[in-house]
PDBML (XML) file of the C-alpha atoms, coordinates in Angstrom:
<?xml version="1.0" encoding="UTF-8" ?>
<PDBx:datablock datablockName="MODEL"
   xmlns:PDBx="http://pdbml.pdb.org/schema/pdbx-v50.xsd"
   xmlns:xsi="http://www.w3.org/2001/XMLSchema-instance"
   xsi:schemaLocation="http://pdbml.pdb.org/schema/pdbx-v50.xsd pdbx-v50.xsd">
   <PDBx:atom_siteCategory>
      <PDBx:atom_site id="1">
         <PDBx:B_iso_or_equiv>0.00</PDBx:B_iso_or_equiv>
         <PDBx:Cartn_x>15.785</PDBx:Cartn_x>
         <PDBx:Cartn_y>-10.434</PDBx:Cartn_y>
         <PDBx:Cartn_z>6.466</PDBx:Cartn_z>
         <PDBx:auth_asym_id>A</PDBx:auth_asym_id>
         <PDBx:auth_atom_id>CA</PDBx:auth_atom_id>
         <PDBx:auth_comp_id>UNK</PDBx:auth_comp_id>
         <PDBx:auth_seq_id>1</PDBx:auth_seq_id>
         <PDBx:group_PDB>ATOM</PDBx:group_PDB>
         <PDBx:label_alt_id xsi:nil="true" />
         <PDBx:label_asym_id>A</PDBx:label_asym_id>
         <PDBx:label_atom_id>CA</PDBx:label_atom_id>
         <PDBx:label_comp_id>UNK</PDBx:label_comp_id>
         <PDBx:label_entity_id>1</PDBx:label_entity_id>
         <PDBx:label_seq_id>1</PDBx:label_seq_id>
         <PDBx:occupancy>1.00</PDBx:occupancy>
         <PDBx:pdbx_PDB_model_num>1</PDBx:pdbx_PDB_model_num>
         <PDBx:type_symbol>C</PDBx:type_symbol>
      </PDBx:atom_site>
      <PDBx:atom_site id="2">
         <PDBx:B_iso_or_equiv>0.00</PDBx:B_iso_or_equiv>
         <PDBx:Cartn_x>16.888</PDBx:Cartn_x>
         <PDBx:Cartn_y>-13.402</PDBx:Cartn_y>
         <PDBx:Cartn_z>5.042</PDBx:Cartn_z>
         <PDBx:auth_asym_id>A</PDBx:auth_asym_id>
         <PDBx:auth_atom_id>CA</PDBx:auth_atom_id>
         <PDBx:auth_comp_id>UNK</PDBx:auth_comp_id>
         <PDBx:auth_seq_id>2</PDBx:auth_seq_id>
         <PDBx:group_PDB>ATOM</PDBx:group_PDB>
         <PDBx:label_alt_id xsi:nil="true" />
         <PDBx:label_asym_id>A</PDBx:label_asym_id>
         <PDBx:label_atom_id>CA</PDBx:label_atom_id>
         <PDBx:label_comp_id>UNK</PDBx:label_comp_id>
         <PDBx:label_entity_id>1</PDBx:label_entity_id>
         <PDBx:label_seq_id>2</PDBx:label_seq_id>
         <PDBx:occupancy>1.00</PDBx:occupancy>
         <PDBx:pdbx_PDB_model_num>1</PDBx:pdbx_PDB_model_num>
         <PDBx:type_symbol>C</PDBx:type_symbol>
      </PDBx:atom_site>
      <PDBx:atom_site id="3">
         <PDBx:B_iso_or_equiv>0.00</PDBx:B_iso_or_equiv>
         <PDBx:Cartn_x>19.214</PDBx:Cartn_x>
         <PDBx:Cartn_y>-14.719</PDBx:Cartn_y>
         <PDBx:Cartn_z>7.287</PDBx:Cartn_z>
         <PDBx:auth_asym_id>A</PDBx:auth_asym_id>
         <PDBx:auth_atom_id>CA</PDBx:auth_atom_id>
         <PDBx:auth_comp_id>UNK</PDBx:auth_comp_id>
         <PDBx:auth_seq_id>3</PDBx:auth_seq_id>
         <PDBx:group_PDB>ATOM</PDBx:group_PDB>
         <PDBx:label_alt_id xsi:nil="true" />
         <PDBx:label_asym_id>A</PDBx:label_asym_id>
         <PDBx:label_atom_id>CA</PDBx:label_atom_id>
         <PDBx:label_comp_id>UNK</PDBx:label_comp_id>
         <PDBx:label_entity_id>1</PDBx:label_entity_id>
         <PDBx:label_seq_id>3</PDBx:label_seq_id>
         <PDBx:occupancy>1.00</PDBx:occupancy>
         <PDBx:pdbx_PDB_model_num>1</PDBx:pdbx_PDB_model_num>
         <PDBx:type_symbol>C</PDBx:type_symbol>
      </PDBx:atom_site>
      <PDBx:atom_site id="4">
         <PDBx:B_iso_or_equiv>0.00</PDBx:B_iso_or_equiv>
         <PDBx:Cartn_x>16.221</PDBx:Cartn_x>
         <PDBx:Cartn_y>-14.246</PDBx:Cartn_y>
         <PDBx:Cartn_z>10.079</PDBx:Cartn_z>
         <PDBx:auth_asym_id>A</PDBx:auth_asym_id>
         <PDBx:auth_atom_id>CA</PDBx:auth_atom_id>
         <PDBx:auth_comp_id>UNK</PDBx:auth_comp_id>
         <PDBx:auth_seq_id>4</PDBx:auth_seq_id>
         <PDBx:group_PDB>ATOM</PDBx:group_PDB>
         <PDBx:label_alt_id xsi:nil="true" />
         <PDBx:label_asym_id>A</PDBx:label_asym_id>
         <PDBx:label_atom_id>CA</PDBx:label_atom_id>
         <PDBx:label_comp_id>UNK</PDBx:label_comp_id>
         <PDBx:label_entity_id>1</PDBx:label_entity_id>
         <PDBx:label_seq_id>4</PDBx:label_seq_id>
         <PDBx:occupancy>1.00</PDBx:occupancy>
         <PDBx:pdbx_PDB_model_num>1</PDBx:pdbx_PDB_model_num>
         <PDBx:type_symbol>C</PDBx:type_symbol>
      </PDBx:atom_site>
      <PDBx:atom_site id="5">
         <PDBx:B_iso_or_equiv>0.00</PDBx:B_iso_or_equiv>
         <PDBx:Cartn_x>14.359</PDBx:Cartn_x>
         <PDBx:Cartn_y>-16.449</PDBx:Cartn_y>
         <PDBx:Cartn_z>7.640</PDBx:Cartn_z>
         <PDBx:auth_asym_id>A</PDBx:auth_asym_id>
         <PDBx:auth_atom_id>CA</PDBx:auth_atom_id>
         <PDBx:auth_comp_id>UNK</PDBx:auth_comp_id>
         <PDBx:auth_seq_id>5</PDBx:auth_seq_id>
         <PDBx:group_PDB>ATOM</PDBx:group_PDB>
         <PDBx:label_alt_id xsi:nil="true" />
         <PDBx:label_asym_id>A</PDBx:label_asym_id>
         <PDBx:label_atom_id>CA</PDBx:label_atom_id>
         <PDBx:label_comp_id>UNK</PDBx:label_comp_id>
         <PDBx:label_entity_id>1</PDBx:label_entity_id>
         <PDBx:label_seq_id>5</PDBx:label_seq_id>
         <PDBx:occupancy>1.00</PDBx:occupancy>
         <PDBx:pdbx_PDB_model_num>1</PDBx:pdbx_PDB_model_num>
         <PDBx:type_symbol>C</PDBx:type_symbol>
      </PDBx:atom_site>
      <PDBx:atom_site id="6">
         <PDBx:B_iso_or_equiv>0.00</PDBx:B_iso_or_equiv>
         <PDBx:Cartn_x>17.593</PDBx:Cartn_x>
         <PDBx:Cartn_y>-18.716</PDBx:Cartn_y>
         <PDBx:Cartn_z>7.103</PDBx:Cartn_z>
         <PDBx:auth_asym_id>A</PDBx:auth_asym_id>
         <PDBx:auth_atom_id>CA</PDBx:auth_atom_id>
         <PDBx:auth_comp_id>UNK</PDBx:auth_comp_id>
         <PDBx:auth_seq_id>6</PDBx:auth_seq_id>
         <PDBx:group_PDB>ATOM</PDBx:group_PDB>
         <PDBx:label_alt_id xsi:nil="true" />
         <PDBx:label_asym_id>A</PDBx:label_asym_id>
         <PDBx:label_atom_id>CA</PDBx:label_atom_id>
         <PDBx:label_comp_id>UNK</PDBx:label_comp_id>
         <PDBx:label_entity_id>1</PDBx:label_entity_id>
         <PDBx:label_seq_id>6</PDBx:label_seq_id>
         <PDBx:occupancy>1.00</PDBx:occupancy>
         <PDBx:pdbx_PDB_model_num>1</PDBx:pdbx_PDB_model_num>
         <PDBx:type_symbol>C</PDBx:type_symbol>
      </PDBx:atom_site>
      <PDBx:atom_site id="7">
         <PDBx:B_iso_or_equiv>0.00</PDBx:B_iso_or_equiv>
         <PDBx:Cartn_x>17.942</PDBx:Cartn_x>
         <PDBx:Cartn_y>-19.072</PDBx:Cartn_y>
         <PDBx:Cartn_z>10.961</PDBx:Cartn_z>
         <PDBx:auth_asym_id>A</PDBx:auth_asym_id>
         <PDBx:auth_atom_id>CA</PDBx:auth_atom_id>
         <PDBx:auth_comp_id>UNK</PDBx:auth_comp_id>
         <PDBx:auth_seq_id>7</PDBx:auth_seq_id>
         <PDBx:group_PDB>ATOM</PDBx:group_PDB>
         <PDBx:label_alt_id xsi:nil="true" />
         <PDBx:label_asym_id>A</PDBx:label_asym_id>
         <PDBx:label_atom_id>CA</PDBx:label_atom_id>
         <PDBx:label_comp_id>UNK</PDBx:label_comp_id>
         <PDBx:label_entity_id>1</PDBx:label_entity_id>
         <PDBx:label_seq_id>7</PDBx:label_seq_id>
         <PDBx:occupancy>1.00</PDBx:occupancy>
         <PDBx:pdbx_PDB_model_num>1</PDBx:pdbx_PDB_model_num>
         <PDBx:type_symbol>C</PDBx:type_symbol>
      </PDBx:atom_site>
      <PDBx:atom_site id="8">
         <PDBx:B_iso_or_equiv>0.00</PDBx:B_iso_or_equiv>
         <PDBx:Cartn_x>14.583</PDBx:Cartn_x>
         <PDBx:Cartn_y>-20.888</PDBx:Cartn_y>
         <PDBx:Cartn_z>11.619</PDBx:Cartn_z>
         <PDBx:auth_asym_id>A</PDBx:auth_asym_id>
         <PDBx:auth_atom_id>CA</PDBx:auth_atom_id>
         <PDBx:auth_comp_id>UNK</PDBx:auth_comp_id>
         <PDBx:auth_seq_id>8</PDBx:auth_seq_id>
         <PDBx:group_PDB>ATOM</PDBx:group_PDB>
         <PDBx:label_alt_id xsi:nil="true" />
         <PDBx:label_asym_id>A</PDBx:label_asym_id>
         <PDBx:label_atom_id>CA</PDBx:label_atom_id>
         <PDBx:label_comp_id>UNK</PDBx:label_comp_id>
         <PDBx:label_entity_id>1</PDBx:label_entity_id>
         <PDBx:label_seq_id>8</PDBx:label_seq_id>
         <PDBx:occupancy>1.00</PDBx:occupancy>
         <PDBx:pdbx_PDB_model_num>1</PDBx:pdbx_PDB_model_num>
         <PDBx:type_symbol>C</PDBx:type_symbol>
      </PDBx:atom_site>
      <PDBx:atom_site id="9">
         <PDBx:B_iso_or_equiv>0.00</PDBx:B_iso_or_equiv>
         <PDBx:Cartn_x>14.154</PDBx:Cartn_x>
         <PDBx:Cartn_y>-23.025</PDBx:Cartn_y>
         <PDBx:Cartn_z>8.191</PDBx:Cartn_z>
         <PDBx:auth_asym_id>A</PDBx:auth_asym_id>
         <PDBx:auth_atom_id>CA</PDBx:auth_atom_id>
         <PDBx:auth_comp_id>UNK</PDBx:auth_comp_id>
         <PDBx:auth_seq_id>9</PDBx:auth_seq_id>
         <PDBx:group_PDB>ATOM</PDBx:group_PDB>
         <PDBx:label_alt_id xsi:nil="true" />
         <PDBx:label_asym_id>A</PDBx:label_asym_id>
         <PDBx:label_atom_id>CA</PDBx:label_atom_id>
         <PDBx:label_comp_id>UNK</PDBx:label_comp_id>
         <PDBx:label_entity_id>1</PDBx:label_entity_id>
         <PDBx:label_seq_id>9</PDBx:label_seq_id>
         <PDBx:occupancy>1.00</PDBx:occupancy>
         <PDBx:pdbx_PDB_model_num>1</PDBx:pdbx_PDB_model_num>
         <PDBx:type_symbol>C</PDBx:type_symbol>
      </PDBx:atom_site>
      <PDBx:atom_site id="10">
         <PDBx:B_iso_or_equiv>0.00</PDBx:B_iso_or_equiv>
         <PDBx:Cartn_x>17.589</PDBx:Cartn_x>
         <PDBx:Cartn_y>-24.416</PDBx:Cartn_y>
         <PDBx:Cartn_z>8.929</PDBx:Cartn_z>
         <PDBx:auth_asym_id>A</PDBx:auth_asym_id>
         <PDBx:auth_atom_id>CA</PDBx:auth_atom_id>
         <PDBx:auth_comp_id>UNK</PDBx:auth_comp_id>
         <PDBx:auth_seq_id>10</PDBx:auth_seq_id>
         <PDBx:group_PDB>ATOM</PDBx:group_PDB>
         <PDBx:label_alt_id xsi:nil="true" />
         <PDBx:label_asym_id>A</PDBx:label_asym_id>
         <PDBx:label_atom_id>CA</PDBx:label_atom_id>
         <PDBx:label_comp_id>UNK</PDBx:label_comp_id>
         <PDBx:label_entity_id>1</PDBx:label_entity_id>
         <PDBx:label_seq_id>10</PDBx:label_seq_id>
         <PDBx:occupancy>1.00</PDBx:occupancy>
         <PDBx:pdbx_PDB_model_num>1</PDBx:pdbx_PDB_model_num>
         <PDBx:type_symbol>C</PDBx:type_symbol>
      </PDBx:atom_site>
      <PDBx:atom_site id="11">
         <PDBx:B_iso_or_equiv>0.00</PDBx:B_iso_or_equiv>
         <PDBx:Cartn_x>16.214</PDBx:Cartn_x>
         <PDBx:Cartn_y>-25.705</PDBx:Cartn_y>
         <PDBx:Cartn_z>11.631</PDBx:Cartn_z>
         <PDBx:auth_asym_id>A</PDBx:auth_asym_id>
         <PDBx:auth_atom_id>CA</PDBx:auth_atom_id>
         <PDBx:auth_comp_id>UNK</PDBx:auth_comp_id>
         <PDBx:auth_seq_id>11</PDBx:auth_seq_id>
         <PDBx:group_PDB>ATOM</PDBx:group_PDB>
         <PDBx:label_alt_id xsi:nil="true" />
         <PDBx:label_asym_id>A</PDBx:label_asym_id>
         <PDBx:label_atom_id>CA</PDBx:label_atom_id>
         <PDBx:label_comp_id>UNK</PDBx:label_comp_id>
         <PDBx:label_entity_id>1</PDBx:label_entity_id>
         <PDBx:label_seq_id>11</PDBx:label_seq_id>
         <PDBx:occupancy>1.00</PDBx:occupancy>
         <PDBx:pdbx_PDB_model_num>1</PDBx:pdbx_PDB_model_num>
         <PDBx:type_symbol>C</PDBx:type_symbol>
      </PDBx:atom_site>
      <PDBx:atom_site id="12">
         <PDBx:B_iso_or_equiv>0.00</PDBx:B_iso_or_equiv>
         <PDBx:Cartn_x>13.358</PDBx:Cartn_x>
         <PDBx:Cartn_y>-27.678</PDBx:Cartn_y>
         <PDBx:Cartn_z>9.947</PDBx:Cartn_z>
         <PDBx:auth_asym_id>A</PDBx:auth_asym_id>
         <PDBx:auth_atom_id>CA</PDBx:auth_atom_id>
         <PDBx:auth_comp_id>UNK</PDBx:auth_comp_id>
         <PDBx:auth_seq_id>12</PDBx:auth_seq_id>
         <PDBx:group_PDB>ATOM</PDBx:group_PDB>
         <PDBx:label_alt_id xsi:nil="true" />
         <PDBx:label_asym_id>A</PDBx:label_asym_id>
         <PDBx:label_atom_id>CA</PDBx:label_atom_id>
         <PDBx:label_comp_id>UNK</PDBx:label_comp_id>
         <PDBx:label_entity_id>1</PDBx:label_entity_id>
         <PDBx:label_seq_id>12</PDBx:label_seq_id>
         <PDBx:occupancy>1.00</PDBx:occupancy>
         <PDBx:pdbx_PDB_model_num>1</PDBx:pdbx_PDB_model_num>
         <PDBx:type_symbol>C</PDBx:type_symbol>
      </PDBx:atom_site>
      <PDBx:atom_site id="13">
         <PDBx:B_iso_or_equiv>0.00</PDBx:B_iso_or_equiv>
         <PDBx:Cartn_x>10.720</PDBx:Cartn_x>
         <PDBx:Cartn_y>-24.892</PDBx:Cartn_y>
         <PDBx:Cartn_z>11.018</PDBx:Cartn_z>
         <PDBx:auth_asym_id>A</PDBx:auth_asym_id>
         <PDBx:auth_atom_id>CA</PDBx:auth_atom_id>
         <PDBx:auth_comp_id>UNK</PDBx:auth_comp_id>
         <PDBx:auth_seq_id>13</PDBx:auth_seq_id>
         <PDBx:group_PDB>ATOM</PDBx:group_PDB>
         <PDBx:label_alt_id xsi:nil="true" />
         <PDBx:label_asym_id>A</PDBx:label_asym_id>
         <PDBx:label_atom_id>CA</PDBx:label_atom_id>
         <PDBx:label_comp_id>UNK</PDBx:label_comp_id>
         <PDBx:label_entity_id>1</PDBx:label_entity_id>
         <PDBx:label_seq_id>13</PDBx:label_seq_id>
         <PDBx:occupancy>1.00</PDBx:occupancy>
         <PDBx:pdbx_PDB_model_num>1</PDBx:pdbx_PDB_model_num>
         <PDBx:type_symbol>C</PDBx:type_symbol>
      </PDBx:atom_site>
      <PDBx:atom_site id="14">
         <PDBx:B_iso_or_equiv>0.00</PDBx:B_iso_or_equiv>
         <PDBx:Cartn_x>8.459</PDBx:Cartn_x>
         <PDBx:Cartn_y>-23.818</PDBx:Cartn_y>
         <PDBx:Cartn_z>8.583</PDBx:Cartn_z>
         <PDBx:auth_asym_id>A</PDBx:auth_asym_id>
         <PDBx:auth_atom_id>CA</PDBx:auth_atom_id>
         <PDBx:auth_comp_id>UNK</PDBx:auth_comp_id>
         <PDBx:auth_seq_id>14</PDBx:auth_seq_id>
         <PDBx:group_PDB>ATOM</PDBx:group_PDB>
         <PDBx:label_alt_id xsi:nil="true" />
         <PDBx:label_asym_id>A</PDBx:label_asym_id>
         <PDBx:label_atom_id>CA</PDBx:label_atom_id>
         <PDBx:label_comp_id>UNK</PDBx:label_comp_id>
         <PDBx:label_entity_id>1</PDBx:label_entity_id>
         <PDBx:label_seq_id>14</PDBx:label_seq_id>
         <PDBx:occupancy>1.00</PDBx:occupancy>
         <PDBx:pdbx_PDB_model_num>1</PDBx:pdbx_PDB_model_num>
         <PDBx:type_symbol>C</PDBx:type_symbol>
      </PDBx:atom_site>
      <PDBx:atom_site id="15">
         <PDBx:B_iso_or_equiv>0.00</PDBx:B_iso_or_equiv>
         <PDBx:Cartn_x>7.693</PDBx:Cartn_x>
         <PDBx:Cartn_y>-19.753</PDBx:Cartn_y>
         <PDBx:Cartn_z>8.765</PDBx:Cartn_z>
         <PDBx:auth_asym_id>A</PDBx:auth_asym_id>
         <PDBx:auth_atom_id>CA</PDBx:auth_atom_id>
         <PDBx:auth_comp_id>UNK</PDBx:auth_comp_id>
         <PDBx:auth_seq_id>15</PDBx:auth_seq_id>
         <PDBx:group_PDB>ATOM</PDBx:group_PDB>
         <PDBx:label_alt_id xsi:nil="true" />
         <PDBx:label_asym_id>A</PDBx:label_asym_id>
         <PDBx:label_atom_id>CA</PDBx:label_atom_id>
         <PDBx:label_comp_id>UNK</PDBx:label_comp_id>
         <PDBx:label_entity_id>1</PDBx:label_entity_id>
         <PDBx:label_seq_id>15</PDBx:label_seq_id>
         <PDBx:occupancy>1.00</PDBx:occupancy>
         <PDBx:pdbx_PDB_model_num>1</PDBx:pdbx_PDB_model_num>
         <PDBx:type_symbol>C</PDBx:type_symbol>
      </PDBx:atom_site>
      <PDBx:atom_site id="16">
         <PDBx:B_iso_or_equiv>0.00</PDBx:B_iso_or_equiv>
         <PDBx:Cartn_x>4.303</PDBx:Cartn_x>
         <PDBx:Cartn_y>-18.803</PDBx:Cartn_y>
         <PDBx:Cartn_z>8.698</PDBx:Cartn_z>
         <PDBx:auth_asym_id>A</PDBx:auth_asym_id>
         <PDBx:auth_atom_id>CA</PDBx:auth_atom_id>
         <PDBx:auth_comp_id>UNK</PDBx:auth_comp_id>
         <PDBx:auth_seq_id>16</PDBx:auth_seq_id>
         <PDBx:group_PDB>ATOM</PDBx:group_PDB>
         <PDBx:label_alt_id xsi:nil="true" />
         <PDBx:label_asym_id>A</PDBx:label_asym_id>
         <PDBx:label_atom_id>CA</PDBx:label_atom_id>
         <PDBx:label_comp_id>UNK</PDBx:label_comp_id>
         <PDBx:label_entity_id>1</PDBx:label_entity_id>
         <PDBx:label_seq_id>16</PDBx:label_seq_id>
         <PDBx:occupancy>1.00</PDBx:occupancy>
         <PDBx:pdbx_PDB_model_num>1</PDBx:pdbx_PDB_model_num>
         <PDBx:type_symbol>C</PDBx:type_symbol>
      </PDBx:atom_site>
      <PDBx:atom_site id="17">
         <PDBx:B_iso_or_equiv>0.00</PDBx:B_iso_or_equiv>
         <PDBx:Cartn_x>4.448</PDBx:Cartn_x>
         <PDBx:Cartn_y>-15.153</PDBx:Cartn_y>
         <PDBx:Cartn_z>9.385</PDBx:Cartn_z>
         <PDBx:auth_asym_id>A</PDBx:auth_asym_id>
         <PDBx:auth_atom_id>CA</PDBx:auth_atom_id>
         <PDBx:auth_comp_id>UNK</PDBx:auth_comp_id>
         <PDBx:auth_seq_id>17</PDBx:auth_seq_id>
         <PDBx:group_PDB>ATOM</PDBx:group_PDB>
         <PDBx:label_alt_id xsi:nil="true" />
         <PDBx:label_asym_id>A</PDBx:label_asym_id>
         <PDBx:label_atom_id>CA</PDBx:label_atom_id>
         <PDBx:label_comp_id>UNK</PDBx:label_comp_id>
         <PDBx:label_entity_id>1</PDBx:label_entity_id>
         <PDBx:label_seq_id>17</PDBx:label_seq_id>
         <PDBx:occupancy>1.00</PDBx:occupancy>
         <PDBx:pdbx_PDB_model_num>1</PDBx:pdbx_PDB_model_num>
         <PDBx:type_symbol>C</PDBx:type_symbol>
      </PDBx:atom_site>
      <PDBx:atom_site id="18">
         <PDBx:B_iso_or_equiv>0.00</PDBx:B_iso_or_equiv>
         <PDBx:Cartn_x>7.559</PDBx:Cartn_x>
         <PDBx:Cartn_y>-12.607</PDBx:Cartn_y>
         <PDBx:Cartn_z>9.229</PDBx:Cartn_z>
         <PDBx:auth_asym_id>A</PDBx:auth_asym_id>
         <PDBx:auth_atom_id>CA</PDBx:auth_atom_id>
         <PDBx:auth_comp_id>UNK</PDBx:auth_comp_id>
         <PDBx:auth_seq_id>18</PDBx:auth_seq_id>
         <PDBx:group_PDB>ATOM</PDBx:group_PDB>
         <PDBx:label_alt_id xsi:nil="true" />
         <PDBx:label_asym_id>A</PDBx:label_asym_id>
         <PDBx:label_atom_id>CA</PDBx:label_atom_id>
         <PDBx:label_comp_id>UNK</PDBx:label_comp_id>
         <PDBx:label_entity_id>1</PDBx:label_entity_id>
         <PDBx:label_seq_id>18</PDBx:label_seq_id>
         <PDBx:occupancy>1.00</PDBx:occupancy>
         <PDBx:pdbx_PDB_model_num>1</PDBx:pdbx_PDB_model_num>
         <PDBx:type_symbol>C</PDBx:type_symbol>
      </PDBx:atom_site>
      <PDBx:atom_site id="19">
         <PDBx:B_iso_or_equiv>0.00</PDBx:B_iso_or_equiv>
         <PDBx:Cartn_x>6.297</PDBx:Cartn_x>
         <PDBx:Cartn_y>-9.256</PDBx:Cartn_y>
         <PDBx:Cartn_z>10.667</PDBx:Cartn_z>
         <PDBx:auth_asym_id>A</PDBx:auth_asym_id>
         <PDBx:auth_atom_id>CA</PDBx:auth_atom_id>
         <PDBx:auth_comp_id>UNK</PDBx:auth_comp_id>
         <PDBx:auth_seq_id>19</PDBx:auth_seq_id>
         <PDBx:group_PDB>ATOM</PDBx:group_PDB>
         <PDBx:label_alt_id xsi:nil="true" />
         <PDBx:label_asym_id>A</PDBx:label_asym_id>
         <PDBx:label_atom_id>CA</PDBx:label_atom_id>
         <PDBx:label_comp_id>UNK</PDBx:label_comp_id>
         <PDBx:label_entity_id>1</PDBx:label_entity_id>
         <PDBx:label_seq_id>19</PDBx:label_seq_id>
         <PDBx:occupancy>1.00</PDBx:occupancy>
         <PDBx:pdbx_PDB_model_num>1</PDBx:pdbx_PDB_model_num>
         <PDBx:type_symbol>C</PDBx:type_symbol>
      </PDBx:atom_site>
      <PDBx:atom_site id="20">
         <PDBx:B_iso_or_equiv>0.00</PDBx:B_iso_or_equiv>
         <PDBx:Cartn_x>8.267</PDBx:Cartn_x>
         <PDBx:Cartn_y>-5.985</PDBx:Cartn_y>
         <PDBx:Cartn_z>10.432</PDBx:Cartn_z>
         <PDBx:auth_asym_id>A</PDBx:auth_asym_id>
         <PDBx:auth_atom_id>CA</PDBx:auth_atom_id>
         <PDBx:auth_comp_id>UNK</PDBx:auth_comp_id>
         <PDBx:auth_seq_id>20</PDBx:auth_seq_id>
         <PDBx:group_PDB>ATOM</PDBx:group_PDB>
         <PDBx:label_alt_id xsi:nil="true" />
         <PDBx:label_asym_id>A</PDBx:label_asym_id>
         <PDBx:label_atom_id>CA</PDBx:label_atom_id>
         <PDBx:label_comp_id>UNK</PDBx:label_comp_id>
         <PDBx:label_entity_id>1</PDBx:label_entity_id>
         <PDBx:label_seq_id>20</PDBx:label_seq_id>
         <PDBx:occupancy>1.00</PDBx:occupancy>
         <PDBx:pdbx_PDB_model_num>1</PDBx:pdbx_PDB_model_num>
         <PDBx:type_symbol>C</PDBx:type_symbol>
      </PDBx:atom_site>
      <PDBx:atom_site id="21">
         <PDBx:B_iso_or_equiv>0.00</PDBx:B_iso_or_equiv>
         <PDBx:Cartn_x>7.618</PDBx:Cartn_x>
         <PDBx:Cartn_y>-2.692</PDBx:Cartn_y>
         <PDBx:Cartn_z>10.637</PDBx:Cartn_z>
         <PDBx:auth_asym_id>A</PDBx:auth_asym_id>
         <PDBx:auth_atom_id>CA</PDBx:auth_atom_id>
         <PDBx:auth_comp_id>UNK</PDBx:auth_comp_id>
         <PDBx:auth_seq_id>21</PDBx:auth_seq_id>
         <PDBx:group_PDB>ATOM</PDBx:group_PDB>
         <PDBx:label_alt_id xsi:nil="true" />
         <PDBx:label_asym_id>A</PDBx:label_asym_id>
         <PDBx:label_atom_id>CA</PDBx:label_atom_id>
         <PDBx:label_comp_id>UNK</PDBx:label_comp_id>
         <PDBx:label_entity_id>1</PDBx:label_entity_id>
         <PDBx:label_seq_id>21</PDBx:label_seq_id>
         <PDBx:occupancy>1.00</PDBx:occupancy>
         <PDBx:pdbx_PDB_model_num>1</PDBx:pdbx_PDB_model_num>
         <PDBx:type_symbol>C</PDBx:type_symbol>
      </PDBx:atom_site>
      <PDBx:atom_site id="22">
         <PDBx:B_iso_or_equiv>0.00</PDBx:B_iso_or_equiv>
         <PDBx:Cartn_x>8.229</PDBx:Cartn_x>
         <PDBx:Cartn_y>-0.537</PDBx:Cartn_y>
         <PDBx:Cartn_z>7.456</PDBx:Cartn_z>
         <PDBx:auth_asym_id>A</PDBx:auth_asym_id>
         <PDBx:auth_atom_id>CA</PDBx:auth_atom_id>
         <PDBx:auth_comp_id>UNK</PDBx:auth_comp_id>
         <PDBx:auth_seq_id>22</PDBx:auth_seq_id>
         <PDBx:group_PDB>ATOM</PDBx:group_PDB>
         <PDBx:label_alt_id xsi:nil="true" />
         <PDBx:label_asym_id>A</PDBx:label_asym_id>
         <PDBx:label_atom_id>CA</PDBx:label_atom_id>
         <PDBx:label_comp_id>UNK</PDBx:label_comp_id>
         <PDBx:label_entity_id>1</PDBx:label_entity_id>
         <PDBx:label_seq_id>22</PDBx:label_seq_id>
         <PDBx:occupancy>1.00</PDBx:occupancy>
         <PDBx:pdbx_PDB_model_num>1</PDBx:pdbx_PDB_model_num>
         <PDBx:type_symbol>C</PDBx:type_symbol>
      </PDBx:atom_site>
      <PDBx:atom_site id="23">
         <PDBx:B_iso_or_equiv>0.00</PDBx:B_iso_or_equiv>
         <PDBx:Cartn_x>11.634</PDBx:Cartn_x>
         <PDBx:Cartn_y>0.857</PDBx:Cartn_y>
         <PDBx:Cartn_z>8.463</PDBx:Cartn_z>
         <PDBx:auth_asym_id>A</PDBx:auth_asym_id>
         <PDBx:auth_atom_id>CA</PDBx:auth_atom_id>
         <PDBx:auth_comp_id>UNK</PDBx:auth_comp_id>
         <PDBx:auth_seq_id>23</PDBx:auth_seq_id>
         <PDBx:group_PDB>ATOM</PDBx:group_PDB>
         <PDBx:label_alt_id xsi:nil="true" />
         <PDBx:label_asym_id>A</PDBx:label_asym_id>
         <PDBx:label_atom_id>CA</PDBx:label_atom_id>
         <PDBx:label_comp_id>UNK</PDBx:label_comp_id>
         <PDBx:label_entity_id>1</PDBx:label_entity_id>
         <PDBx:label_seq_id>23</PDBx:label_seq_id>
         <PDBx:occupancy>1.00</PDBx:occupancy>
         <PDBx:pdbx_PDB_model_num>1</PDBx:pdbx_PDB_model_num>
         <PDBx:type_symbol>C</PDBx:type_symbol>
      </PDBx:atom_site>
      <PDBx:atom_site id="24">
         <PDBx:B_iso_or_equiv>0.00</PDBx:B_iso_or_equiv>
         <PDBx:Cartn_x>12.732</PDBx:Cartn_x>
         <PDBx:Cartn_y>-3.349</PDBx:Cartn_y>
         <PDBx:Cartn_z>8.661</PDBx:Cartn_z>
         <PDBx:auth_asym_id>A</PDBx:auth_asym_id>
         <PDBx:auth_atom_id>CA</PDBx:auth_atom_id>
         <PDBx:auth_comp_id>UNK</PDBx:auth_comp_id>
         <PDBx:auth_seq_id>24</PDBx:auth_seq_id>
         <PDBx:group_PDB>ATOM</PDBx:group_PDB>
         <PDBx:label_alt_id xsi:nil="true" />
         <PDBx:label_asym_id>A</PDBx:label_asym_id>
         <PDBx:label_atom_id>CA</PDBx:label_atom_id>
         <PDBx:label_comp_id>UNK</PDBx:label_comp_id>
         <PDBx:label_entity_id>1</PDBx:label_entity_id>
         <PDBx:label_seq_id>24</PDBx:label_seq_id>
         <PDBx:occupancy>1.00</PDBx:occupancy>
         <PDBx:pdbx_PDB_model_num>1</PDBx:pdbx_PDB_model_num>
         <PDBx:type_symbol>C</PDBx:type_symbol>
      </PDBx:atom_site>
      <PDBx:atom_site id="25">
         <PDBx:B_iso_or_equiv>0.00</PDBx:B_iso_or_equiv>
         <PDBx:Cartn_x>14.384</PDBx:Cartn_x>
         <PDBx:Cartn_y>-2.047</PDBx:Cartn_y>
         <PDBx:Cartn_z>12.087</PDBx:Cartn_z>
         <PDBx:auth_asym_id>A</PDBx:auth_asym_id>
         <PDBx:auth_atom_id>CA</PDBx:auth_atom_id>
         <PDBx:auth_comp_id>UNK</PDBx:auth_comp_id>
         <PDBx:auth_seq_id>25</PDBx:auth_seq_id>
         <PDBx:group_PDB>ATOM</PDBx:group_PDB>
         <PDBx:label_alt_id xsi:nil="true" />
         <PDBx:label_asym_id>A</PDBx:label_asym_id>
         <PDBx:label_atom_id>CA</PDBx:label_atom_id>
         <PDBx:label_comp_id>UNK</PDBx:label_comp_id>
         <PDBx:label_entity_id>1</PDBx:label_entity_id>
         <PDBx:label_seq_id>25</PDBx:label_seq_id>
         <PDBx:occupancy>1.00</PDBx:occupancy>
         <PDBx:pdbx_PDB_model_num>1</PDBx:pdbx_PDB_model_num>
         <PDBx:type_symbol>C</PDBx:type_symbol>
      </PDBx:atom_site>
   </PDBx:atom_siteCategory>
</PDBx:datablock>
C-alpha cells in the first residue's frame, strides 16, 4: 500500500483517492 502511495507522491502528484477491495489484492 504504501509504496503504491510512495510511487505517485514521489513524483509530485498529490493522491486523491486509493481504492481497494477488502482483500488489498
Amino acid at each position: 500500500h504504501q509504496q503504491a502511495e510512495s510511487l505517485l507522491t514521489d513524483a509530485g502528484l498529490h493522491i486523491l483517492r486509493h481504492i481497494e477491495p477488502e482483500n488489498a489484492w
